[in-house]
Protein backbone atom coordinates (compact mmCIF):
# COMPACT_ATOMS: atom_id res chain seq x y z
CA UNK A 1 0.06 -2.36 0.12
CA UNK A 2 -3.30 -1.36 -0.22
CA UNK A 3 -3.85 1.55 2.06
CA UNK A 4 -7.91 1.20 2.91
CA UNK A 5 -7.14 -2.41 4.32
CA UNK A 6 -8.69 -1.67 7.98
CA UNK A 7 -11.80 -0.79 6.01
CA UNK A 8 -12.45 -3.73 4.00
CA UNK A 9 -14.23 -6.66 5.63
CA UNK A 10 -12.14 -8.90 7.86
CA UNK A 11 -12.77 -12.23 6.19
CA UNK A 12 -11.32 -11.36 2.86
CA UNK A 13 -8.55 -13.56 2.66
CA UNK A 14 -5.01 -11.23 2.37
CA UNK A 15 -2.39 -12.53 -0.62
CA UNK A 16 0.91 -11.96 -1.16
CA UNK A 17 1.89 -12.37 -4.91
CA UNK A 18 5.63 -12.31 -5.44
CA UNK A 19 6.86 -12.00 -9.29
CA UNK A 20 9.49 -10.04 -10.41
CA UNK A 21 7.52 -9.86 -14.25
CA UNK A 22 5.71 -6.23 -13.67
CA UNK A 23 3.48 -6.85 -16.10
CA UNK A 24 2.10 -10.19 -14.74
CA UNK A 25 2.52 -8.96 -11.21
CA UNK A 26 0.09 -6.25 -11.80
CA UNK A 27 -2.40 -8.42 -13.76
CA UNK A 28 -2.69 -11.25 -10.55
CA UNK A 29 -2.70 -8.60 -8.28
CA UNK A 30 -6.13 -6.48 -10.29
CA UNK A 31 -7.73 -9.71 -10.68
CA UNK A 32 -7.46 -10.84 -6.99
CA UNK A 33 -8.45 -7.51 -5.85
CA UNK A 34 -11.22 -7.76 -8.06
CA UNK A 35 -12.56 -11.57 -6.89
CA UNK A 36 -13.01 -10.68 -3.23
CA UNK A 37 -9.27 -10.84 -2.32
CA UNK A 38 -6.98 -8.40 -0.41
CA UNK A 39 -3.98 -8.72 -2.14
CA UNK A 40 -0.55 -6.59 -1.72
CA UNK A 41 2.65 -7.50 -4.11
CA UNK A 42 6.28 -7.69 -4.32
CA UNK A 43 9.01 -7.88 -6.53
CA UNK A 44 11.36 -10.39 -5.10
CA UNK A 45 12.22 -12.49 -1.81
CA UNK A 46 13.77 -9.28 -0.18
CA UNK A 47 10.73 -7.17 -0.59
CA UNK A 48 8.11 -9.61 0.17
CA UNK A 49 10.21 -10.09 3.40
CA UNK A 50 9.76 -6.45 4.08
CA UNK A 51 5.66 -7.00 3.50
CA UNK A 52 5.84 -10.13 5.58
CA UNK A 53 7.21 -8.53 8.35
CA UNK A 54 4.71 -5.92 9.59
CA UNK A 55 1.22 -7.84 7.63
CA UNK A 56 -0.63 -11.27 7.90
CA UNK A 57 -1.24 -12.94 4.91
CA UNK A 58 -3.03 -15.88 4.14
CA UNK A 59 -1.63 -17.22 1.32
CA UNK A 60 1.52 -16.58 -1.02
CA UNK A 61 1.45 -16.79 -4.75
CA UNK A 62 4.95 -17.26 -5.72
CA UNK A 63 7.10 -16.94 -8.81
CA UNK A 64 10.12 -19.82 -9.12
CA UNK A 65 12.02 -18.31 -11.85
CA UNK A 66 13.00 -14.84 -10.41
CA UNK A 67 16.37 -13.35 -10.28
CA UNK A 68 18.52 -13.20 -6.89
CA UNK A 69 16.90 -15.76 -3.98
CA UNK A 70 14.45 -17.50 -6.48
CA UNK A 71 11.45 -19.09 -5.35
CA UNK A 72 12.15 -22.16 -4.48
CA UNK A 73 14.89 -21.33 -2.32
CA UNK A 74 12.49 -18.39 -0.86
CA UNK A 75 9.49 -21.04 -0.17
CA UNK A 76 12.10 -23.11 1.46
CA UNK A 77 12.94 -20.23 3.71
CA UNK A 78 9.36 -19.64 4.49
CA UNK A 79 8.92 -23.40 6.07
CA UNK A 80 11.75 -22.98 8.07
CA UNK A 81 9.45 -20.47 10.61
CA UNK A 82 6.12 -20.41 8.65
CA UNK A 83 3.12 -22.65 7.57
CA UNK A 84 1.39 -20.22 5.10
CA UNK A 85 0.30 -21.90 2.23
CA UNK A 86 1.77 -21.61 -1.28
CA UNK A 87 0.53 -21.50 -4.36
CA UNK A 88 3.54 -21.73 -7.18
CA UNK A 89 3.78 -20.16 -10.53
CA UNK A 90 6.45 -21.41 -13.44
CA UNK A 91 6.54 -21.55 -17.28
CA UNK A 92 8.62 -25.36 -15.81
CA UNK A 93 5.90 -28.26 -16.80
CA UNK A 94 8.14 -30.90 -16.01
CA UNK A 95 6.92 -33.51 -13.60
CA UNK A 96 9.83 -33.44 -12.02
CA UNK A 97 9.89 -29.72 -11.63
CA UNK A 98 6.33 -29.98 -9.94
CA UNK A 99 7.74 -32.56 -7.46
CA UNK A 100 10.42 -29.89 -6.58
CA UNK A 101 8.36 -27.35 -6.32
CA UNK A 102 6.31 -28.96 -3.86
CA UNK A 103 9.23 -30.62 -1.49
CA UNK A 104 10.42 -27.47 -1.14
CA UNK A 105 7.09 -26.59 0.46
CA UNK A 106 4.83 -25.50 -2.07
CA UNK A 107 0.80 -26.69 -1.15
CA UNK A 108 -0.11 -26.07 -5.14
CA UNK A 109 1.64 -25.56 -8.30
CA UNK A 110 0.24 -23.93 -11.57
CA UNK A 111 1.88 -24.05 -14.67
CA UNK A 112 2.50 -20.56 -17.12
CA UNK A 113 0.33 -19.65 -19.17
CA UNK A 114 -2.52 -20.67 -17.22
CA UNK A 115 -6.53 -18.66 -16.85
CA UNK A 116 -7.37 -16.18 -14.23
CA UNK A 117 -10.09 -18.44 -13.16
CA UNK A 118 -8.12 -20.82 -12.07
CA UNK A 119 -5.76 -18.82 -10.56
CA UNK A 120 -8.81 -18.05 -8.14
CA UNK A 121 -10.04 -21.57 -7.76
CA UNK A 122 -6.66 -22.97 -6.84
CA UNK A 123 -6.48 -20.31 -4.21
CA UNK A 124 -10.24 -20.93 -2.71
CA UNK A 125 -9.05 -24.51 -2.55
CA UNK A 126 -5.72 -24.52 -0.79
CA UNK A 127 -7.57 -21.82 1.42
CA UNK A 128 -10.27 -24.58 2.26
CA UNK A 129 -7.87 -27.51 2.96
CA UNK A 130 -5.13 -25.41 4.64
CA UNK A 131 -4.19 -25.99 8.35
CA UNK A 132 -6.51 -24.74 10.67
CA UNK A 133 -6.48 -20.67 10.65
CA UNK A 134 -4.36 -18.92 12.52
CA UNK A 135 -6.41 -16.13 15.32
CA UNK A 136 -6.04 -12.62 13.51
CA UNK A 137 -5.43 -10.18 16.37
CA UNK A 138 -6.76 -7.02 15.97
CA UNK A 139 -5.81 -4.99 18.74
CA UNK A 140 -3.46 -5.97 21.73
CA UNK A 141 -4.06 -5.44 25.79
CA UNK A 142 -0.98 -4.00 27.70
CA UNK A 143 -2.20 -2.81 31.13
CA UNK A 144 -4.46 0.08 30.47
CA UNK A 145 -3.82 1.10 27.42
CA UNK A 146 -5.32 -0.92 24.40
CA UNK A 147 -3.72 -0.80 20.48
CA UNK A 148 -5.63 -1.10 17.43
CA UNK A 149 -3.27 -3.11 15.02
CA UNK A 150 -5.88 -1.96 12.35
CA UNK A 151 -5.98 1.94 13.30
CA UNK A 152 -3.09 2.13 14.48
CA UNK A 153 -4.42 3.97 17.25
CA UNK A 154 -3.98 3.90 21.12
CA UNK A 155 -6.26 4.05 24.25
CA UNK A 156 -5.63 4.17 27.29
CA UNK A 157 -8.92 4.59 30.35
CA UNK A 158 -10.59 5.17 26.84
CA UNK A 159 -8.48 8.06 25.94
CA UNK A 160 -6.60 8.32 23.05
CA UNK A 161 -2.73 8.21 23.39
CA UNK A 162 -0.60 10.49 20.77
CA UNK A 163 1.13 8.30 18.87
CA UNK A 164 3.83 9.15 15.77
CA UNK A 165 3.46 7.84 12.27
CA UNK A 166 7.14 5.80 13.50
CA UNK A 167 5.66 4.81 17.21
CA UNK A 168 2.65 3.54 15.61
CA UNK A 169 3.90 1.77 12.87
CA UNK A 170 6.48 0.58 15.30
CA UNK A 171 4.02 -0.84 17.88
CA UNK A 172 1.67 -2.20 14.89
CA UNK A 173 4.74 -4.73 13.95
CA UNK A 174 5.57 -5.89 17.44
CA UNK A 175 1.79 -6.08 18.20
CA UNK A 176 1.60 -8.18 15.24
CA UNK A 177 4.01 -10.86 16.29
CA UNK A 178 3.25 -10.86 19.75
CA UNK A 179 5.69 -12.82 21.73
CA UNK A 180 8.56 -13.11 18.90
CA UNK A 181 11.52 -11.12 18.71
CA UNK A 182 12.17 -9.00 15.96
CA UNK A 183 15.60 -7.75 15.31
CA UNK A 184 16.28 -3.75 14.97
CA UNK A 185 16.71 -4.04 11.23
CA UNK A 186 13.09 -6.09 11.27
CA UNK A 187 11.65 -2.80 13.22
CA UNK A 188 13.72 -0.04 10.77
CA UNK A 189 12.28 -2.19 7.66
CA UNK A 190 9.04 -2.34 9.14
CA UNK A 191 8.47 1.40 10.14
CA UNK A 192 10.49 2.81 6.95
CA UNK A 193 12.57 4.59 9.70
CA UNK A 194 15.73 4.56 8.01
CA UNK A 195 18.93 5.86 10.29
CA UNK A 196 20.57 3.16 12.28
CA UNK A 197 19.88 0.74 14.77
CA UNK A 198 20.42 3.30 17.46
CA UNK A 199 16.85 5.20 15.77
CA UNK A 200 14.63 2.16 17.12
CA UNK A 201 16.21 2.17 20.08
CA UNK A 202 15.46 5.70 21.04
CA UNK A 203 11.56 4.73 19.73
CA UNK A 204 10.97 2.16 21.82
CA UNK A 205 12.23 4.37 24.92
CA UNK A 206 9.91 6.61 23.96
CA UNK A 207 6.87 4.34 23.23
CA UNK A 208 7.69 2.27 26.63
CA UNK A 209 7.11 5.87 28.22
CA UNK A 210 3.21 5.93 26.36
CA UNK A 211 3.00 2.38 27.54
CA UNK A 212 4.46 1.05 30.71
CA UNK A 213 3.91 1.54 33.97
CA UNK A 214 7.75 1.83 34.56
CA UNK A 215 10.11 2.09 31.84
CA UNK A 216 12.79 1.68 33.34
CA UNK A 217 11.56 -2.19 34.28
CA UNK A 218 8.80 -2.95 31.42
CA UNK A 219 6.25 -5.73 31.40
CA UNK A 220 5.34 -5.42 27.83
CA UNK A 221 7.63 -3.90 25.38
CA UNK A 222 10.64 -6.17 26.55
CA UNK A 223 14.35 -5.87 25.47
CA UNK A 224 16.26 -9.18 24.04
CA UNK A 225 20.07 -8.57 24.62
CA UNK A 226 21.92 -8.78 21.53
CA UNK A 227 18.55 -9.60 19.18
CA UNK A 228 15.87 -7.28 19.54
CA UNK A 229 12.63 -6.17 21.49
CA UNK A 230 9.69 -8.58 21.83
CA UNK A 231 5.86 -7.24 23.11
CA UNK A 232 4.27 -9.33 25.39
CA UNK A 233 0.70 -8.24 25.36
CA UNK A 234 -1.99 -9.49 28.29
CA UNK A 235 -4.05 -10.89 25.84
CA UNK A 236 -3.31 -14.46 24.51
């Protein structure tokens, strides 16, 4: 993940490419970054669940032929919960292959070897046709106290509230699915925590402390028995 994202200009359009090839991975990923994209990468299904997780992206640019979960059984994961366009890479040619490809919920397909450029213009285009864009929030309401998604920071009356590296990244993936539950393995993927389950819950005790009025019965930072916890920010 690139680690200067808040400071790059919101409109840039934030890719996920998913390949297991190194080599090829690294290649999309420099030439997107160098054609106005954001781009972060991953090396299979697993790991770009990890990314998807706790980031927004616009667009995925997928490998079908990787080891494990491949990517057509990944893409048809994705549509289960998920309308982010696809863009799919294979050395397959096949008509039939295509058609696969794109039941299984792929918006483009591009054949291996194929030109940077086009890489790019594919992209630009599905961007341009795709579903109407989802609102990016940036920073979430909850009483007082106001979180940057982007800094990672917290006010609260205009005064910064201490946050941890594991609160903040903590509060940055709830704040980023606002309203859906995420799971306590979601949360440890999500803030590299590590330990067990029992870690995230102590976390959230604490944030709730930094954020609600009264823990003990919280408006925002909400408990899911026997799924997860859920924010539920003022703002829409």
């Amino acid at each position: 993940m690139n680690e200067n994202a808040a400071k790059l200009p919101e409109d840039m359009p934030h890719v996920l490419v998913v390949d297991d090839d190194d080599r090829l991975r690294g290649l999309i990923a420099k030439f997107l970054g160098d054609n106005g994209f954001l781009v972060a990468a991953a090396t299979d299904a697993a790991d770009a669940r990890r990314l998807m997780r706790s980031l927004a992206f616009d667009l995925i640019v997928l490998d079908l032929m990787m080891p494990g979960e491949n990517g057509l059984e990944f893409a048809e994961s994705i549509r289960e919960t998920d309308d982010i366009p696809i863009l799919m890479l294979t050395a397959m040619s096949e008509s039939e292959d295509r058609i696969r490809g794109l039941e299984k919920g792929g918006d483009d397909y591009l054949t291996k070897p194929f030109e940077p450029r086009e890489l790019v213009l594919r992209i630009h285009s599905i961007l341009k046709r795709a579903r109407p864009a989802r609102t990016i929030v940036t920073e979430v309401i909850l009483g007082e106290a106001i979180f940057s998604i982007d800094k990672g920071e917290m006010l609260r009356r205009g005064r910064r509230v201490h946050l941890t590296e594991v609160e903040a990244a903590l509060l940055r993936a709830l704040a980023a699915k606002p309203g859906r539950v995420l799971s306590r393995e979601d949360l440890i993927a999500a803030t590299d925590a590590g330990g067990e389950s029992r870690a995230i819950d102590v976390q959230v005790t604490r944030l709730r402390r930094k954020i609600e009025h009264d823990p003990r019965a919280p408006r925002y930072l909400k408990t899911v028995r026997g799924k997860g916890y859920v924010l539920w920010p003022d703002n829409p």
